[in-house]
PDB file of N, CA and C in Angstrom:
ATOM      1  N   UNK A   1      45.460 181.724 -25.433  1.00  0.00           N
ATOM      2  CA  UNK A   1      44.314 182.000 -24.589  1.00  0.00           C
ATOM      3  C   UNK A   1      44.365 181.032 -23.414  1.00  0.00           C
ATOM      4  N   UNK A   2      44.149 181.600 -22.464  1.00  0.00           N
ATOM      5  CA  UNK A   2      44.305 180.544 -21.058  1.00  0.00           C
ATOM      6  C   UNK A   2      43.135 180.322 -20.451  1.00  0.00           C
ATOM      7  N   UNK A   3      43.187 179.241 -19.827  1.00  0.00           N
ATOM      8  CA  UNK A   3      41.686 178.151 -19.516  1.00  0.00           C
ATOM      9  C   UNK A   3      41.422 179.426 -17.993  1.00  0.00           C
ATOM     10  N   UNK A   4      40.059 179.156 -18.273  1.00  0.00           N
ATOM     11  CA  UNK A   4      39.087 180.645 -17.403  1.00  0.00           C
ATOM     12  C   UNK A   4      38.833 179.216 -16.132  1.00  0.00           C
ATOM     13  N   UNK A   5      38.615 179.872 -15.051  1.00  0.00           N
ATOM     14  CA  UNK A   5      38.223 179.240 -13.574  1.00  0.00           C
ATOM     15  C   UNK A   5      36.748 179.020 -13.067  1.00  0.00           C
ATOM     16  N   UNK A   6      36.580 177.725 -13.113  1.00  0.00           N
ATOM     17  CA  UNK A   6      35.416 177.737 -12.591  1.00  0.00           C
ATOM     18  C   UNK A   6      34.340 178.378 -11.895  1.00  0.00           C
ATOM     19  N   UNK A   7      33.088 178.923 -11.743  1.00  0.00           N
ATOM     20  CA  UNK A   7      32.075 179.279 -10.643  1.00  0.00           C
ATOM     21  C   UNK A   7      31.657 178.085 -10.155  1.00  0.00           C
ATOM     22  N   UNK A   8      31.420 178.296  -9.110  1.00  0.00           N
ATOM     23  CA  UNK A   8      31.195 177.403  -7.768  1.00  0.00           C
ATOM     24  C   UNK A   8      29.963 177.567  -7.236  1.00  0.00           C
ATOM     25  N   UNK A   9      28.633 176.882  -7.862  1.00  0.00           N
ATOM     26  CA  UNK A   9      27.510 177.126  -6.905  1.00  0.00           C
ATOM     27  C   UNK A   9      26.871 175.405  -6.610  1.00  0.00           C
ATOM     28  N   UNK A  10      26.564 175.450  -5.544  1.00  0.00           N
ATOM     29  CA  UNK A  10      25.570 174.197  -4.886  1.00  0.00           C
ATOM     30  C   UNK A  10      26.690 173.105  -4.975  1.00  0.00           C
ATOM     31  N   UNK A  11      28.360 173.245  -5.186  1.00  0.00           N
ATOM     32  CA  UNK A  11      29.237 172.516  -5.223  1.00  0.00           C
ATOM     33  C   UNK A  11      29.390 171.814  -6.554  1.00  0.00           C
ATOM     34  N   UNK A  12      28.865 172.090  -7.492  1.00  0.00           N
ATOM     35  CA  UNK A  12      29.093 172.275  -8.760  1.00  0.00           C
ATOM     36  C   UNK A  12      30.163 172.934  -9.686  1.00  0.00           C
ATOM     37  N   UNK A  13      30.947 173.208 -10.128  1.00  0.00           N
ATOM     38  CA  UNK A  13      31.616 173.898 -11.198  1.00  0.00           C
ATOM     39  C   UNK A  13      31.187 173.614 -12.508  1.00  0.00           C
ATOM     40  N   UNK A  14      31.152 175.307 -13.159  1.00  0.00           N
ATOM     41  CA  UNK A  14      30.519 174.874 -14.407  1.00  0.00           C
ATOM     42  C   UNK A  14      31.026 176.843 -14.744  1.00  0.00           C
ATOM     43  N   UNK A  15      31.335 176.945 -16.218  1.00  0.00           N
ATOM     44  CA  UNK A  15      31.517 177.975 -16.983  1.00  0.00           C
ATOM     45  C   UNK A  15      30.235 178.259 -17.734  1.00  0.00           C
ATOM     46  N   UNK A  16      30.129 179.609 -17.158  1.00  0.00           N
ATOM     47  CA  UNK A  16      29.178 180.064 -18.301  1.00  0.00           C
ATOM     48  C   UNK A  16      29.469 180.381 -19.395  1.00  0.00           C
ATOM     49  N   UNK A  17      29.032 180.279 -20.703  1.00  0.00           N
ATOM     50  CA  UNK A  17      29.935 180.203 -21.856  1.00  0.00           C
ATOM     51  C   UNK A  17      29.909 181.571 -23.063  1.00  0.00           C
ATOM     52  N   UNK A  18      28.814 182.276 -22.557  1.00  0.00           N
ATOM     53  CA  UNK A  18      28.640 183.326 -22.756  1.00  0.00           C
ATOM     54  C   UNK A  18      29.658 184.665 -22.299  1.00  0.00           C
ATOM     55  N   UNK A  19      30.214 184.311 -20.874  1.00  0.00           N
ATOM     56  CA  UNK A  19      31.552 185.067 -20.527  1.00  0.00           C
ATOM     57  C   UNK A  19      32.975 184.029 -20.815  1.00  0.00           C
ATOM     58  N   UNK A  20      32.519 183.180 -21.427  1.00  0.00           N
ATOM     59  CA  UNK A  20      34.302 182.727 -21.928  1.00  0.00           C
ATOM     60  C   UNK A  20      34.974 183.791 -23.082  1.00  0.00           C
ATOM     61  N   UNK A  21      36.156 183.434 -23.112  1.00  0.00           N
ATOM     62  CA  UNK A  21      36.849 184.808 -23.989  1.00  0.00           C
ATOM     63  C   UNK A  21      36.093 184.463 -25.995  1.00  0.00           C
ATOM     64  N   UNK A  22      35.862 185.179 -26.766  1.00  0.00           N
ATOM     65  CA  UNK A  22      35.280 185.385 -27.718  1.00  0.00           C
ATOM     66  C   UNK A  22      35.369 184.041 -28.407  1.00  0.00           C
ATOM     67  N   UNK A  23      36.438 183.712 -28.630  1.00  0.00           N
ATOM     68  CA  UNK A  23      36.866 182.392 -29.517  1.00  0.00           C
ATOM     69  C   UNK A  23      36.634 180.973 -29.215  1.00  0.00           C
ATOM     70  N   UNK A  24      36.671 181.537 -27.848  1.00  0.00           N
ATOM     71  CA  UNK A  24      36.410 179.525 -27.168  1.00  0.00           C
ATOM     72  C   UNK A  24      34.678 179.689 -27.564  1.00  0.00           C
ATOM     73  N   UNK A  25      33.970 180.700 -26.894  1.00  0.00           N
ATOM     74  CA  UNK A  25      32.809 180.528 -26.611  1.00  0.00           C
ATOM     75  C   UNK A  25      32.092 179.941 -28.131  1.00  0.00           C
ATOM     76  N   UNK A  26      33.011 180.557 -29.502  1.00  0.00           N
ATOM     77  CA  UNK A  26      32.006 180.568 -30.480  1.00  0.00           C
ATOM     78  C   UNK A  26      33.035 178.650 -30.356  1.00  0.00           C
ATOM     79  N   UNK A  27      33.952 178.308 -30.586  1.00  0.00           N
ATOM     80  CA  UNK A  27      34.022 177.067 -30.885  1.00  0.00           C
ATOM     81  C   UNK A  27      33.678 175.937 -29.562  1.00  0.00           C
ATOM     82  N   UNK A  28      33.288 176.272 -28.401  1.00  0.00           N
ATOM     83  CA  UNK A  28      32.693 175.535 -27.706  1.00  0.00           C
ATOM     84  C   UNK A  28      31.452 175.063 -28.318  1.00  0.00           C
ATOM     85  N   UNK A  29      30.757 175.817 -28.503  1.00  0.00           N
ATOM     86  CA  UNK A  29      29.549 176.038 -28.888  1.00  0.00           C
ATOM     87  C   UNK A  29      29.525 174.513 -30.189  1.00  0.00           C
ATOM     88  N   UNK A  30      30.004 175.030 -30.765  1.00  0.00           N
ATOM     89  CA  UNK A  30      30.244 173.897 -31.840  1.00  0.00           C
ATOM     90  C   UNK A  30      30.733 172.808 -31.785  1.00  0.00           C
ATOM     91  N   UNK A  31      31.447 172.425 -30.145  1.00  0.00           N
ATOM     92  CA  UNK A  31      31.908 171.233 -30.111  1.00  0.00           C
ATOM     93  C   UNK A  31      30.907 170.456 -29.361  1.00  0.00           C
ATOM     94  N   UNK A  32      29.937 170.844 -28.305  1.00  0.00           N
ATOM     95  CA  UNK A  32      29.314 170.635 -27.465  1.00  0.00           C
ATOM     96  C   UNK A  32      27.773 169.868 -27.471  1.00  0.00           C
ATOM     97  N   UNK A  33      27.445 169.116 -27.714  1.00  0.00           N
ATOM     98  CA  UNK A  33      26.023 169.105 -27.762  1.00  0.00           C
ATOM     99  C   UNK A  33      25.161 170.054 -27.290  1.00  0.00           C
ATOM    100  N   UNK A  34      24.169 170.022 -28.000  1.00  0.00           N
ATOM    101  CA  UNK A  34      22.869 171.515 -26.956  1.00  0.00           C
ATOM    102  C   UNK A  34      22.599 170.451 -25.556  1.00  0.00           C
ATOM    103  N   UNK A  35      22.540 169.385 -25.168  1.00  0.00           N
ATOM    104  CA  UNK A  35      22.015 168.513 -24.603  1.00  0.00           C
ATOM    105  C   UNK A  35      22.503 168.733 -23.436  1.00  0.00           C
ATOM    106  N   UNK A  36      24.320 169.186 -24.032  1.00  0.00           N
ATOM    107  CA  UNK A  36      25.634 169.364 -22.799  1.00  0.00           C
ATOM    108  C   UNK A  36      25.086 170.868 -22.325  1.00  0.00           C
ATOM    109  N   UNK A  37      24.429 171.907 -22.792  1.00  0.00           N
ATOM    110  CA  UNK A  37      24.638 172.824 -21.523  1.00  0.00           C
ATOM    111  C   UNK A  37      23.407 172.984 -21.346  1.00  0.00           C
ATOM    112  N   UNK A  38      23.768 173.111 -19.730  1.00  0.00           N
ATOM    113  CA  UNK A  38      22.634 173.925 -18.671  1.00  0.00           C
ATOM    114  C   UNK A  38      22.376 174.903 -18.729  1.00  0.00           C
ATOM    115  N   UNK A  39      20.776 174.845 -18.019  1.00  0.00           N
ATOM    116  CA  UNK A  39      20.265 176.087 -17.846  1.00  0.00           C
ATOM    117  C   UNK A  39      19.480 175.872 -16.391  1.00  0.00           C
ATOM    118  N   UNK A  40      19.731 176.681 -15.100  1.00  0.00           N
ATOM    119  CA  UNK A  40      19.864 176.518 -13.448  1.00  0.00           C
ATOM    120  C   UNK A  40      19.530 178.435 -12.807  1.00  0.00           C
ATOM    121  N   UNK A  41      18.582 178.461 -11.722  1.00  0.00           N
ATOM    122  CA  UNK A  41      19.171 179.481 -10.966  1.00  0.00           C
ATOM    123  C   UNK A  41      19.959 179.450 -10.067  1.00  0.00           C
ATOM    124  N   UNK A  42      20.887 180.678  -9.802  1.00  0.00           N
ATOM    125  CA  UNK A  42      21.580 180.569  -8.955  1.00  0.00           C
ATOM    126  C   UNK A  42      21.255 181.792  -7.975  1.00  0.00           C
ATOM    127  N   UNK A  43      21.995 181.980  -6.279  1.00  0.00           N
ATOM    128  CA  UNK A  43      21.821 183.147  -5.879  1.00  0.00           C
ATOM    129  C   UNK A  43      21.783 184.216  -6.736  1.00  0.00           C
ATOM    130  N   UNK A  44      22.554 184.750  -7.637  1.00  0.00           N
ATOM    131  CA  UNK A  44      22.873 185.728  -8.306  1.00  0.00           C
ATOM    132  C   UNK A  44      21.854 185.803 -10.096  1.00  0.00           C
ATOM    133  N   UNK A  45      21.160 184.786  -9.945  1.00  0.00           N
ATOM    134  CA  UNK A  45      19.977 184.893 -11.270  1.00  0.00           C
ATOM    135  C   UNK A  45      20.042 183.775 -12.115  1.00  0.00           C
ATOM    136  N   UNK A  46      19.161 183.641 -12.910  1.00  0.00           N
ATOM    137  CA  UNK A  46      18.817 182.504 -13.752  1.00  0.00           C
ATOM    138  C   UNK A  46      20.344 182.566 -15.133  1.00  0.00           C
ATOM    139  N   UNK A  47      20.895 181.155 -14.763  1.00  0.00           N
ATOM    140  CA  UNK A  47      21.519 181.080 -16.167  1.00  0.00           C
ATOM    141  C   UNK A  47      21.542 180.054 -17.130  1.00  0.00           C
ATOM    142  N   UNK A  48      21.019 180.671 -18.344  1.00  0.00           N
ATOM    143  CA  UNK A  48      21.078 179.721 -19.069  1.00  0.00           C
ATOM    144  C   UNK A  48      22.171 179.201 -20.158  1.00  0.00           C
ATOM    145  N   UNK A  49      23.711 179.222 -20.003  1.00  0.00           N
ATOM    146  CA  UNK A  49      24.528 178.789 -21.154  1.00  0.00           C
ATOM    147  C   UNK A  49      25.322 178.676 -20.109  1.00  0.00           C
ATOM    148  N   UNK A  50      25.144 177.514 -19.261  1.00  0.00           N
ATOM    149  CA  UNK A  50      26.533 176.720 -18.228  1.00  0.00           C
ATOM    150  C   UNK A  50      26.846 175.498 -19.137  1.00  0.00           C
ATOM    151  N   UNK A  51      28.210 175.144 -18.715  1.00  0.00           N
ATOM    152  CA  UNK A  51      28.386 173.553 -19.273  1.00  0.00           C
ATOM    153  C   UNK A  51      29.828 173.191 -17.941  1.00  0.00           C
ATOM    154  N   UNK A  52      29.191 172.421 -17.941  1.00  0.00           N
ATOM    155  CA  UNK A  52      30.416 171.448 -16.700  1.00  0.00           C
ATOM    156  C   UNK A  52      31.340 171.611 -17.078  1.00  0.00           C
ATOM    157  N   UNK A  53      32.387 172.065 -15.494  1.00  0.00           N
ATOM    158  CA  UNK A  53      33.561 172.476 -15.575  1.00  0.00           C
ATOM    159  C   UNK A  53      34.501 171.122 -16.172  1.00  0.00           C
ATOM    160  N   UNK A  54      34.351 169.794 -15.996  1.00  0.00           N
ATOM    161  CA  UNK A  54      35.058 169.074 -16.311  1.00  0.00           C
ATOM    162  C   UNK A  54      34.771 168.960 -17.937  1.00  0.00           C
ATOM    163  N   UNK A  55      33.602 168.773 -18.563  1.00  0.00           N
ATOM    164  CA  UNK A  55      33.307 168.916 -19.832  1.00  0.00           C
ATOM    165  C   UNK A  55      34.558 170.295 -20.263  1.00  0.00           C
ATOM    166  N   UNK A  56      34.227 171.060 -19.826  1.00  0.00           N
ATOM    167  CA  UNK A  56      35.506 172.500 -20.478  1.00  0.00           C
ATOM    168  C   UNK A  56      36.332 172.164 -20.697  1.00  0.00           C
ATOM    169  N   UNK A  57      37.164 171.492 -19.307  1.00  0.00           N
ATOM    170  CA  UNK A  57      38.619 171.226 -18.860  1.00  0.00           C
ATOM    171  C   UNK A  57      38.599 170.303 -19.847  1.00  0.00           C
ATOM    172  N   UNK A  58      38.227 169.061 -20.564  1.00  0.00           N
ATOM    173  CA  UNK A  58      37.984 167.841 -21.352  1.00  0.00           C
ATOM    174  C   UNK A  58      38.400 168.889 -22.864  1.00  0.00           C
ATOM    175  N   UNK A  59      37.728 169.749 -22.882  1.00  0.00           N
ATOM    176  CA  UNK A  59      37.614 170.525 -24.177  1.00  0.00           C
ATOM    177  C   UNK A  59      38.879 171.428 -24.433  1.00  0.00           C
ATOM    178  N   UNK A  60      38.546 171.871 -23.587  1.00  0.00           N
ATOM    179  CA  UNK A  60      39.984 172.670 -23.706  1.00  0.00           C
ATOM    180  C   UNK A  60      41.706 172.277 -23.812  1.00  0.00           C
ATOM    181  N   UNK A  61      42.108 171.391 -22.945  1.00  0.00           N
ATOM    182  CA  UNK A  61      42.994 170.292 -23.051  1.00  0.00           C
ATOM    183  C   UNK A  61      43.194 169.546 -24.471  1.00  0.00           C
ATOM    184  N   UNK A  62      42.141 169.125 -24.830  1.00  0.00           N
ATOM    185  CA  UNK A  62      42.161 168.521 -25.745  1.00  0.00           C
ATOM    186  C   UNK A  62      41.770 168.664 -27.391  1.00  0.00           C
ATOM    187  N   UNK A  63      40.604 170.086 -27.797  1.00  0.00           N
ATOM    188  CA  UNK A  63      40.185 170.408 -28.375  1.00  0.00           C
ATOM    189  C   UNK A  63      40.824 171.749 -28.860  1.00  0.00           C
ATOM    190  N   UNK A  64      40.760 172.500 -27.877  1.00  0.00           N
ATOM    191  CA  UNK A  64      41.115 174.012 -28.442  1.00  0.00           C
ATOM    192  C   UNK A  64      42.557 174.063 -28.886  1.00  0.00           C
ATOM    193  N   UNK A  65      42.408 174.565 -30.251  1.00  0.00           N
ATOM    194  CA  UNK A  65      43.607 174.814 -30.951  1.00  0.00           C
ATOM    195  C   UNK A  65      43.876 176.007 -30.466  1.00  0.00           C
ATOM    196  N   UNK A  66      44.680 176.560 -29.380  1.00  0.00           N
ATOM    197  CA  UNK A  66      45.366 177.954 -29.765  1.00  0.00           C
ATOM    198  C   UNK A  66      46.839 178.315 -30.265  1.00  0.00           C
ATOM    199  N   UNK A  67      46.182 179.333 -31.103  1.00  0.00           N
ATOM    200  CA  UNK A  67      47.831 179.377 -32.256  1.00  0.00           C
ATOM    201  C   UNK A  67      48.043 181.175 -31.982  1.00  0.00           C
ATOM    202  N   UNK A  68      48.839 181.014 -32.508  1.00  0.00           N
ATOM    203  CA  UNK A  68      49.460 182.675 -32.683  1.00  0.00           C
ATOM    204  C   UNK A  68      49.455 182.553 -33.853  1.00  0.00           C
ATOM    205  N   UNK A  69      49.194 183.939 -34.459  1.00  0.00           N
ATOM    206  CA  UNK A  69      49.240 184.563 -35.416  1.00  0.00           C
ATOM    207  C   UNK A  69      50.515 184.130 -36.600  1.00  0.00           C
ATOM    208  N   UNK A  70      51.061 183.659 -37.496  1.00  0.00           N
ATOM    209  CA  UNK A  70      52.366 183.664 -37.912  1.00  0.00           C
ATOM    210  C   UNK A  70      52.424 184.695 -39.005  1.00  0.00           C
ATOM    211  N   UNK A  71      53.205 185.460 -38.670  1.00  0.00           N
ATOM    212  CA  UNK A  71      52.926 186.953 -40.229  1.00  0.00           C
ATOM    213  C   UNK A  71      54.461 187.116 -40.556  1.00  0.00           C
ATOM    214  N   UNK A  72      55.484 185.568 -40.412  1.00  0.00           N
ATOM    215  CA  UNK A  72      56.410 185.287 -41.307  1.00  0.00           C
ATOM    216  C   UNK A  72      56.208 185.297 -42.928  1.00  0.00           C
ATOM    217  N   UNK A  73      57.185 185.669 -43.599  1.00  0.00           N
ATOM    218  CA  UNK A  73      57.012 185.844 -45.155  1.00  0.00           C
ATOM    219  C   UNK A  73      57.897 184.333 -45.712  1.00  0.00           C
TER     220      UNK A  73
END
């Protein structure tokens, strides 16, 4: 799974975590404090499940296990 690209508002970067791909979002979630994500409007509407793009990049780098499948016998 490959690291998703920042949104860019008020010069901020930050992922909403609700559109990250299925797997990060549920183990972000679990790595993160509630404390760590925001909730901000932006031009485009109120969101509430941002977390700083560097917090991600921190997480992802370092946290997310991605594996492939092994269905060797």
């Amino acid at each position: 799974m490959s690291k998703v690209s920042p949104h860019i508002d008020l010069g901020t970067g930050y992922v909403q975590i609700s559109k990250l791909p299925f797997d990060q979002a549920i183990k972000i979630r679990e790595f993160v404090p509630q404390s760590s994500i925001l909730s901000f409007n932006t031009s485009e509407g109120f969101i509430a499940d941002a977390l700083e793009y560097s917090q991600y990049e921190y997480w992802f780098d370092f946290h997310h296990e991605s594996y492939e499948a092994d269905f060797s016998i």
